[in-house]
Protein backbone atom coordinates (compact mmCIF):
# COMPACT_ATOMS: atom_id res chain seq x y z
CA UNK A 1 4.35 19.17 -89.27
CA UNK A 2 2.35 19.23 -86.23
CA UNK A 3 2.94 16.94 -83.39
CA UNK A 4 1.54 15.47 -80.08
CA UNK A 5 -1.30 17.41 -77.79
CA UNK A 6 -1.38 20.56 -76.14
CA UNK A 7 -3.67 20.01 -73.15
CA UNK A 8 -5.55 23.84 -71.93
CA UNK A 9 -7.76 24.79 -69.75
CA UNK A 10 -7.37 24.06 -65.21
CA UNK A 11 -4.54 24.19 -63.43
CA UNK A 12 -5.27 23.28 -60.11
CA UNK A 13 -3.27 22.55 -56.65
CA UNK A 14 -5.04 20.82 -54.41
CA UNK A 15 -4.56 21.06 -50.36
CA UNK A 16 -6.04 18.13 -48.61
CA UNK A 17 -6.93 18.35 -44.56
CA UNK A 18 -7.31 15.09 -42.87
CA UNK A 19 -9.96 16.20 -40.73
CA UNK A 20 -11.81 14.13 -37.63
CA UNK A 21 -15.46 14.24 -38.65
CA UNK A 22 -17.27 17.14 -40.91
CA UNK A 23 -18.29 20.07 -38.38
CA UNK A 24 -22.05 21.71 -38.09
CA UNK A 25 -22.49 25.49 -38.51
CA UNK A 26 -20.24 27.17 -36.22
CA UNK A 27 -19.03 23.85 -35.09
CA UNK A 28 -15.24 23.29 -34.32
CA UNK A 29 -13.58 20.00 -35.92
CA UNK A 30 -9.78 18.67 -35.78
CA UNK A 31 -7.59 18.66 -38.68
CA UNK A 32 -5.09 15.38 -38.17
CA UNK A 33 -1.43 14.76 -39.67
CA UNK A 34 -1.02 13.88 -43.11
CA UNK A 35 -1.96 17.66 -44.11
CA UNK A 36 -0.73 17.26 -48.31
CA UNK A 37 -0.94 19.59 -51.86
CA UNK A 38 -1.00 17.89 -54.83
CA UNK A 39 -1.53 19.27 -58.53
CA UNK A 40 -4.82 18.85 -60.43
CA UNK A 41 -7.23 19.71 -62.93
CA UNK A 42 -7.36 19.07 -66.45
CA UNK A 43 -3.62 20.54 -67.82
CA UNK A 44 -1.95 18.68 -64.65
CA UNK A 45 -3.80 15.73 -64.60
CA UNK A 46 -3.97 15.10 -68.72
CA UNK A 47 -0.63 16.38 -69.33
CA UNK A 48 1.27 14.65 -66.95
CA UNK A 49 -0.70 11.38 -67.57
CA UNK A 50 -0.18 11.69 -71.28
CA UNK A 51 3.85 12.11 -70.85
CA UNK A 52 4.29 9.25 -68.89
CA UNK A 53 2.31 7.02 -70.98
CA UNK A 54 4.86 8.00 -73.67
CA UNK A 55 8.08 10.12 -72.64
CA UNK A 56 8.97 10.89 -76.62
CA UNK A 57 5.32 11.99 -77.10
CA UNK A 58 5.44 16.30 -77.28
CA UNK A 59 2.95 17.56 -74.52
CA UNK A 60 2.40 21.22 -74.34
CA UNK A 61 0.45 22.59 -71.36
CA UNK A 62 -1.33 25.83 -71.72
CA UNK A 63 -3.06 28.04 -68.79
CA UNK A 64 -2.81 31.00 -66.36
CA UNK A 65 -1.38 30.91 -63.26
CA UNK A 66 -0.31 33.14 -60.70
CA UNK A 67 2.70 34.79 -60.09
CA UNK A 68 2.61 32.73 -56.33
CA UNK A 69 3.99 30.08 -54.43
CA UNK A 70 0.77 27.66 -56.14
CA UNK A 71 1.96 28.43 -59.47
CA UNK A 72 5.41 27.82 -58.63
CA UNK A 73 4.54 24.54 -57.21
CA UNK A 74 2.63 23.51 -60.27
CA UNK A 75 5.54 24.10 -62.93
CA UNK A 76 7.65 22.42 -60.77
CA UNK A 77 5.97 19.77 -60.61
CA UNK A 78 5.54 19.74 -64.72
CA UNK A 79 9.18 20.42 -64.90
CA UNK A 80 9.52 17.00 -64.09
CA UNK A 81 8.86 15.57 -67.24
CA UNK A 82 11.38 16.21 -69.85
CA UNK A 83 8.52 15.81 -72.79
CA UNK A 84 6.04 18.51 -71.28
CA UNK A 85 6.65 21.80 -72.71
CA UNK A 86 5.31 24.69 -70.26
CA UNK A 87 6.30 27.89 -71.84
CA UNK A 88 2.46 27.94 -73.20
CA UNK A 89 1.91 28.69 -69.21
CA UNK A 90 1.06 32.36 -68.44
CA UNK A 91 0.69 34.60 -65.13
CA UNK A 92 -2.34 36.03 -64.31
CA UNK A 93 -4.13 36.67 -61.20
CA UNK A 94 -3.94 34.20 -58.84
CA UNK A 95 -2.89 30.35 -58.81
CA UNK A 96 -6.28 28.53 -58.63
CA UNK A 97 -6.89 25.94 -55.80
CA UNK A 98 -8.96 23.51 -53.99
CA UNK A 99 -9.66 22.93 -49.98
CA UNK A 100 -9.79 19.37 -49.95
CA UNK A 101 -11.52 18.30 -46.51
CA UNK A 102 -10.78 14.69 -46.52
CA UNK A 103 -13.39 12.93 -43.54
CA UNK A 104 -11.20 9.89 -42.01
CA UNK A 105 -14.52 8.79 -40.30
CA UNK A 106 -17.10 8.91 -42.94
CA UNK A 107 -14.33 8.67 -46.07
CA UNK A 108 -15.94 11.31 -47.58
CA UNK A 109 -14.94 14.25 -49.08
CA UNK A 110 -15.61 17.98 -49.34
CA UNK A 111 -14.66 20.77 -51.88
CA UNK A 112 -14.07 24.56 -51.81
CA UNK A 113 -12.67 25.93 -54.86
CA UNK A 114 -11.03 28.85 -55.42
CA UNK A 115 -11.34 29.75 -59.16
CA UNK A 116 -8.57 32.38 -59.68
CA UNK A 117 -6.81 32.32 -62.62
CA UNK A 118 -8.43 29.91 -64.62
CA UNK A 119 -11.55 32.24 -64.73
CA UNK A 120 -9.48 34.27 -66.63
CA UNK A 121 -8.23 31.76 -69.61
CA UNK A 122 -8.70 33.25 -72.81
CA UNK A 123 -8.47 32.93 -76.41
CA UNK A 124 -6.17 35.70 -75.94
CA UNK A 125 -3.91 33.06 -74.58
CA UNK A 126 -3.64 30.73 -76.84
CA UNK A 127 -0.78 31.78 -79.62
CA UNK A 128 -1.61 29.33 -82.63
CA UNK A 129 2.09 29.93 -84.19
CA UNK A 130 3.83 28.53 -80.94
CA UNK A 131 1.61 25.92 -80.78
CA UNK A 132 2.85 23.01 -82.50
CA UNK A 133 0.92 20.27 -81.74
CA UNK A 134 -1.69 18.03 -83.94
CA UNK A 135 -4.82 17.93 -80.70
CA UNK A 136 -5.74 20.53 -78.57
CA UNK A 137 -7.66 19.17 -75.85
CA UNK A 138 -9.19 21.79 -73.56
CA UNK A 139 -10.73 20.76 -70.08
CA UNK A 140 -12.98 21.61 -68.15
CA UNK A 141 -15.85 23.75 -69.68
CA UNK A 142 -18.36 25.21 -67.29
CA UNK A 143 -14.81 25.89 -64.93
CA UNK A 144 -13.41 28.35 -67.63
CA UNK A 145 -15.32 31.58 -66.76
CA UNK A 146 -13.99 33.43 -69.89
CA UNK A 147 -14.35 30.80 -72.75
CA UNK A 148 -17.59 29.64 -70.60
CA UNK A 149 -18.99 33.84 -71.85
CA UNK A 150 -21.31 34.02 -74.65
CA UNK A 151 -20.43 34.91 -77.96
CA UNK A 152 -23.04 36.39 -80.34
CA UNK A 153 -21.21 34.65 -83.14
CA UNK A 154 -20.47 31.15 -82.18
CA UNK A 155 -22.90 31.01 -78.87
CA UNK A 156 -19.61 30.77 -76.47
CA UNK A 157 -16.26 31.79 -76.20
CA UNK A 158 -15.35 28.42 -76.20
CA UNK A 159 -16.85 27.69 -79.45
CA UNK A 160 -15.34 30.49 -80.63
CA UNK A 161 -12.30 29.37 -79.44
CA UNK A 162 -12.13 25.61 -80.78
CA UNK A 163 -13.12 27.00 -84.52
CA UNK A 164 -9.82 29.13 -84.61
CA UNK A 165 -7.84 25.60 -83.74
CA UNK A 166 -9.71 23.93 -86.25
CA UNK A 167 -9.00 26.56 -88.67
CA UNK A 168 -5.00 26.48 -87.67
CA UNK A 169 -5.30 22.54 -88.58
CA UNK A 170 -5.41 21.18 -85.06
CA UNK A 171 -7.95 18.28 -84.01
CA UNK A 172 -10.14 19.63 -80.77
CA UNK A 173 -11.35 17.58 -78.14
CA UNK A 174 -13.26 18.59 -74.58
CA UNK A 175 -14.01 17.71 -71.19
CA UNK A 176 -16.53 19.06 -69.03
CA UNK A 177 -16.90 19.47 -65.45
CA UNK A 178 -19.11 17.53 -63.64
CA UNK A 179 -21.59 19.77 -62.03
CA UNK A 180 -25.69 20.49 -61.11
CA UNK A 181 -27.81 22.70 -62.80
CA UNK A 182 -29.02 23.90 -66.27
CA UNK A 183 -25.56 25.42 -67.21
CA UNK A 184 -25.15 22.62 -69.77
CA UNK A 185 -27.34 22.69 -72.70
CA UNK A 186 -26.43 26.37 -72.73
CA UNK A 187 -22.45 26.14 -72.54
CA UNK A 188 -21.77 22.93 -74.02
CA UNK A 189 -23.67 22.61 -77.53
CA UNK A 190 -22.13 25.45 -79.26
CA UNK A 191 -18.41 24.10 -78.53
CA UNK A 192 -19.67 20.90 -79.62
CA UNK A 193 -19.73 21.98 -83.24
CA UNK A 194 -16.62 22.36 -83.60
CA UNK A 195 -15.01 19.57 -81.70
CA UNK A 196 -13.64 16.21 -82.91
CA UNK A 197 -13.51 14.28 -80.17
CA UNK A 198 -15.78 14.84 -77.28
CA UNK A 199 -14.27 12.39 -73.52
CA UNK A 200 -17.22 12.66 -70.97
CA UNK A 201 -18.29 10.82 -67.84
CA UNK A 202 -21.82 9.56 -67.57
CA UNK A 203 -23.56 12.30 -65.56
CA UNK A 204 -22.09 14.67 -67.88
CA UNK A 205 -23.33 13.20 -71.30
CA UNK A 206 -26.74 12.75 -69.66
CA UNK A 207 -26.92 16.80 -68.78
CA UNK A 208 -25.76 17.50 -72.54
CA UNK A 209 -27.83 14.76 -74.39
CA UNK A 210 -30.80 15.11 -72.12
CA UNK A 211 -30.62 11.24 -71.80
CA UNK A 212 -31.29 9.20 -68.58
CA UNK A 213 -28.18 7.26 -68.03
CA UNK A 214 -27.98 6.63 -64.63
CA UNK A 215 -30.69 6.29 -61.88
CA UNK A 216 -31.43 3.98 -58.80
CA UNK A 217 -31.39 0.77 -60.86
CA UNK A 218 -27.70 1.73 -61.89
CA UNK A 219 -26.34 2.66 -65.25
CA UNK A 220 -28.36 2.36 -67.90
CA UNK A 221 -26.49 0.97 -70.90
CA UNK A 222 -29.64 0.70 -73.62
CA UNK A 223 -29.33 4.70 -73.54
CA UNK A 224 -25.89 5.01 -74.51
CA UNK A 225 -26.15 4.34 -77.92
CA UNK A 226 -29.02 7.41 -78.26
CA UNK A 227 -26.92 9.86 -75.93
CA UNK A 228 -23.64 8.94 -78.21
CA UNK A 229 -26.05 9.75 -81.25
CA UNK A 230 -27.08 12.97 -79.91
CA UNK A 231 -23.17 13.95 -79.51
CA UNK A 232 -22.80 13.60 -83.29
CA UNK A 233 -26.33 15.35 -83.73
CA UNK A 234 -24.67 18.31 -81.76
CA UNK A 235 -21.48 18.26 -83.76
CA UNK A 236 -19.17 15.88 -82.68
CA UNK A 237 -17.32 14.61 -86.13
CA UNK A 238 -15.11 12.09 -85.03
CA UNK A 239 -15.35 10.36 -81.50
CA UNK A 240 -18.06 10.51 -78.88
CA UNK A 241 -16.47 8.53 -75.82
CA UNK A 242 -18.60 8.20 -72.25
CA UNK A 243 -17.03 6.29 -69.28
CA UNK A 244 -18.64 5.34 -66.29
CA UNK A 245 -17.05 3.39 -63.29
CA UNK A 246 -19.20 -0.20 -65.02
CA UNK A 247 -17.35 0.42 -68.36
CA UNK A 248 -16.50 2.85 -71.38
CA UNK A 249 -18.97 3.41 -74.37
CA UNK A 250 -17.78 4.87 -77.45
CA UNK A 251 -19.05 5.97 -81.24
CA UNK A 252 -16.74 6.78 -84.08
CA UNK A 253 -17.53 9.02 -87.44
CA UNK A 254 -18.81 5.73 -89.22
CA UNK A 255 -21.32 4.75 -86.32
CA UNK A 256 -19.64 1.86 -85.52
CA UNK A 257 -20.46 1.84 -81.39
CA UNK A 258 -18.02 0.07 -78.92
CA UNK A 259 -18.51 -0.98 -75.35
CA UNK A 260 -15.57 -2.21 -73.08
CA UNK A 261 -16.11 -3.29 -69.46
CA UNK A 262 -14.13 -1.73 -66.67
CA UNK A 263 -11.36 -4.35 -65.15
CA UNK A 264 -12.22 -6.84 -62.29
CA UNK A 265 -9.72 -4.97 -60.04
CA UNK A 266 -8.57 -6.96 -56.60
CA UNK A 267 -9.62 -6.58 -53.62
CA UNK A 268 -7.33 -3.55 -51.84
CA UNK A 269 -6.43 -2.34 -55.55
CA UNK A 270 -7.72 1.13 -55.48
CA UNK A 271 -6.05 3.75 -53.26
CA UNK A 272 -7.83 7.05 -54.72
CA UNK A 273 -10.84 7.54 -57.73
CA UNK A 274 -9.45 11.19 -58.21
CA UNK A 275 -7.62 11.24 -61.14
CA UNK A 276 -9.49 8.37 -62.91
CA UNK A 277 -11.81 10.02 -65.76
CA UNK A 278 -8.66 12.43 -66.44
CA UNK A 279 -6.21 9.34 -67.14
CA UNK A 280 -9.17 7.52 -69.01
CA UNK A 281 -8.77 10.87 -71.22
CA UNK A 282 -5.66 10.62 -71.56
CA UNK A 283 -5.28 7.14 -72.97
CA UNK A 284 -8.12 7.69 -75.32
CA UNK A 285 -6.11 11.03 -76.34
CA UNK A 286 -2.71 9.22 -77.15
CA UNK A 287 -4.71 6.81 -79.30
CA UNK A 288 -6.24 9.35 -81.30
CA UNK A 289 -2.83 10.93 -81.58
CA UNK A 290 -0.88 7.25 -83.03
CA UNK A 291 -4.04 6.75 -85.27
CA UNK A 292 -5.12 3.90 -83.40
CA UNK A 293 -8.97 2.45 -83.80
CA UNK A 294 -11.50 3.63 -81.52
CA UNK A 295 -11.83 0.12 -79.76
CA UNK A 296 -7.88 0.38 -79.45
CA UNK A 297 -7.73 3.52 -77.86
CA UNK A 298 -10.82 2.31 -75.37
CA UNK A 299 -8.26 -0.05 -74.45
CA UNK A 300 -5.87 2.31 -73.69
CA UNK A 301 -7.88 4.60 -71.66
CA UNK A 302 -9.75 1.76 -69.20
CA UNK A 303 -5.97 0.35 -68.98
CA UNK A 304 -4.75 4.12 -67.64
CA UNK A 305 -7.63 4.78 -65.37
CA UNK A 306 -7.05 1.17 -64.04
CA UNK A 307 -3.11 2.70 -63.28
CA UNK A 308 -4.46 5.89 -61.74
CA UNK A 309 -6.44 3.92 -59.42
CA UNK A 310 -4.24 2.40 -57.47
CA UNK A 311 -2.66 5.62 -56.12
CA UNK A 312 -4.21 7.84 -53.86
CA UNK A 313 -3.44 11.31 -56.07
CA UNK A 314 -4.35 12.17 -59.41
CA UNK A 315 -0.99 11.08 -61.20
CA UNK A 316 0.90 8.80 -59.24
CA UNK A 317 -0.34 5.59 -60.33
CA UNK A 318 0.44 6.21 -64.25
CA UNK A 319 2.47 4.10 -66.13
CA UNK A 320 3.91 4.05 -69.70
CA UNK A 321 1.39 2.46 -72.53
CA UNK A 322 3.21 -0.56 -72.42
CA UNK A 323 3.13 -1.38 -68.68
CA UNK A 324 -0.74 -0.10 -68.94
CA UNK A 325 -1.22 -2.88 -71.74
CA UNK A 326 0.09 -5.03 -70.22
CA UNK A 327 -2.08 -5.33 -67.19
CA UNK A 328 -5.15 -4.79 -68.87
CA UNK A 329 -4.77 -7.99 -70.57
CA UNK A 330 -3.53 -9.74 -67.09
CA UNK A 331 -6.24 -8.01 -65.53
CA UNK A 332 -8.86 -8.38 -67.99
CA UNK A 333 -8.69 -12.83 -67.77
């Protein structure tokens, strides 16, 4: 009998540089103490949020990394959670990363990203008879060079991909990475078919559904219900869920559409957005694994990101369902 999610796709460490001002062209800035590497993307961030929301749910992480010190660091670092199986990690290539240049004057931030192993994640990889779990949740496409390749079959790898899972009775569910450009409609629609539940922010679902649902005015909240529609046009058969930093907006299979504010947090609450959307996932995830109601498992995931928030790093500021529960209803008076 299968059990509990497998989470696949990024593994990430991040390496953030406090630095004194971002530097023109050729320009020389200063790079302060506090110099730090954390884990992230979708496997480290999912995964580790999922087993500490419940430490007897089974979480299985699945990905490539590198036969380096990164990839050392990020088992490790899984290792630390007696409920998160790793032996679905492989090495290949090398660990994949991210230069985080952290501006202390501006508080902004700046990205290079070293792709590495995760480019090479492929179906390949994924060994259906040692995978024992009931949802395979795969994060991020358009970050997944391999599974992001067309397929004449199925239109992507990906797609290709999630219809084997389906086939091996596991429930499929995606995230995407948030991105510019026209890579969307071509990558994400064919995986679409073949997922059940689909987790994505706002700017995400308005690339795929070709809905406006964010502009100067704000977020525009008389468009979910269309771009939620067009999910389930695309393929999505059970949830469509799209969060935004306002609130979370959500369809299930009968049409029934739910929308949950975001938490009046206090002042000084949030240490770090990072890890926010990726806990939000994760709480909608372990609802869909207990066979709680959509509106329940909303709950669950605006209670987690609210957790995430008030640590600086990705994972940090999780806490078990219970504890998360708890303060969204304190919070939510």
């Amino acid at each position: 009998m299968r059990k509990g999610i497998c989470v696949a796709g990024n593994l990430i460490v991040d390496h953030l540089y406090p630095i004194n001002g971002y530097p023109g062209i050729g320009e020389l800035t200063t790079i302060t103490e506090g110099i730090a590497s954390s884990t992230g993307g979708a496997v480290c961030n999912v995964g580790i949020d999922l087993a500490v929301l419940d430490p007897n749910l089974p979480v299985t992480a699945l990905g490539l990394v590198g036969d380096d010190e990164n990839g050392e660091y990020i088992i490790s670092r899984l290792k630390k959670y007696g409920n998160l199986d790793v032996s679905q990690i492989a090495k290949k290539g090398n660990t994949s990363f991210t230069a985080v240049f952290g501006d202390t004057i501006t508080k902004q931030r700046t990205f290079f990203h070293y792709r590495g192993a995760n480019a090479l994640l492929s179906e390949e990889h994924f060994n259906w008879e040692t995978i024992g779990s009931k949802i395979l949740h795969v994060g991020y496409m358009l970050l997944l060079d391999a599974l992001d390749e067309p397929d004449k079959i199925f239109g992507t790898k990906m797609a290709r991909l999630l219809c084997s899972a389906k086939e091996h009775g596991l429930k499929t569910s995606v995230d995407v990475v948030t991105e510019t450009g026209n890579r969307f409609k071509q990558i994400v629609p064919p995986a679409l078919r073949y997922t059940d539940y689909c987790i994505i922010n706002e700017l995400e679902a308005e690339q795929i559904a070709g809905v406006k649902l964010r502009s100067y005015n704000g977020l525009q909240e008389s468009n979910m219900t269309e771009a939620l529609n067009r999910l389930f046009d695309m393929g999505v058969s059970t949830w469509a869920v799209i969060h935004a930093p306002e609130g979370c907006f959500g369809r299930d299979q009968l049409g029934n559409i739910i929308h949950l504010q975001s938490l009046h947090l206090p002042a000084g609450y949030i240490k770090g957005t990072v890890g926010a959307g990726d806990a939000l996932c994760a709480g909608v995830l372990y609802g869909a694994s207990q066979k709680k109601t959509l509106q329940e498992s909303l709950e669950i995931g605006i209670a987690s990101a609210a957790c995430s928030l008030s640590e600086e790093n990705s994972t940090d500021g999780m806490r078990t369902m219970q504890e998360a529960i708890q303060q969204y209803s304190k919070l939510r008076l």
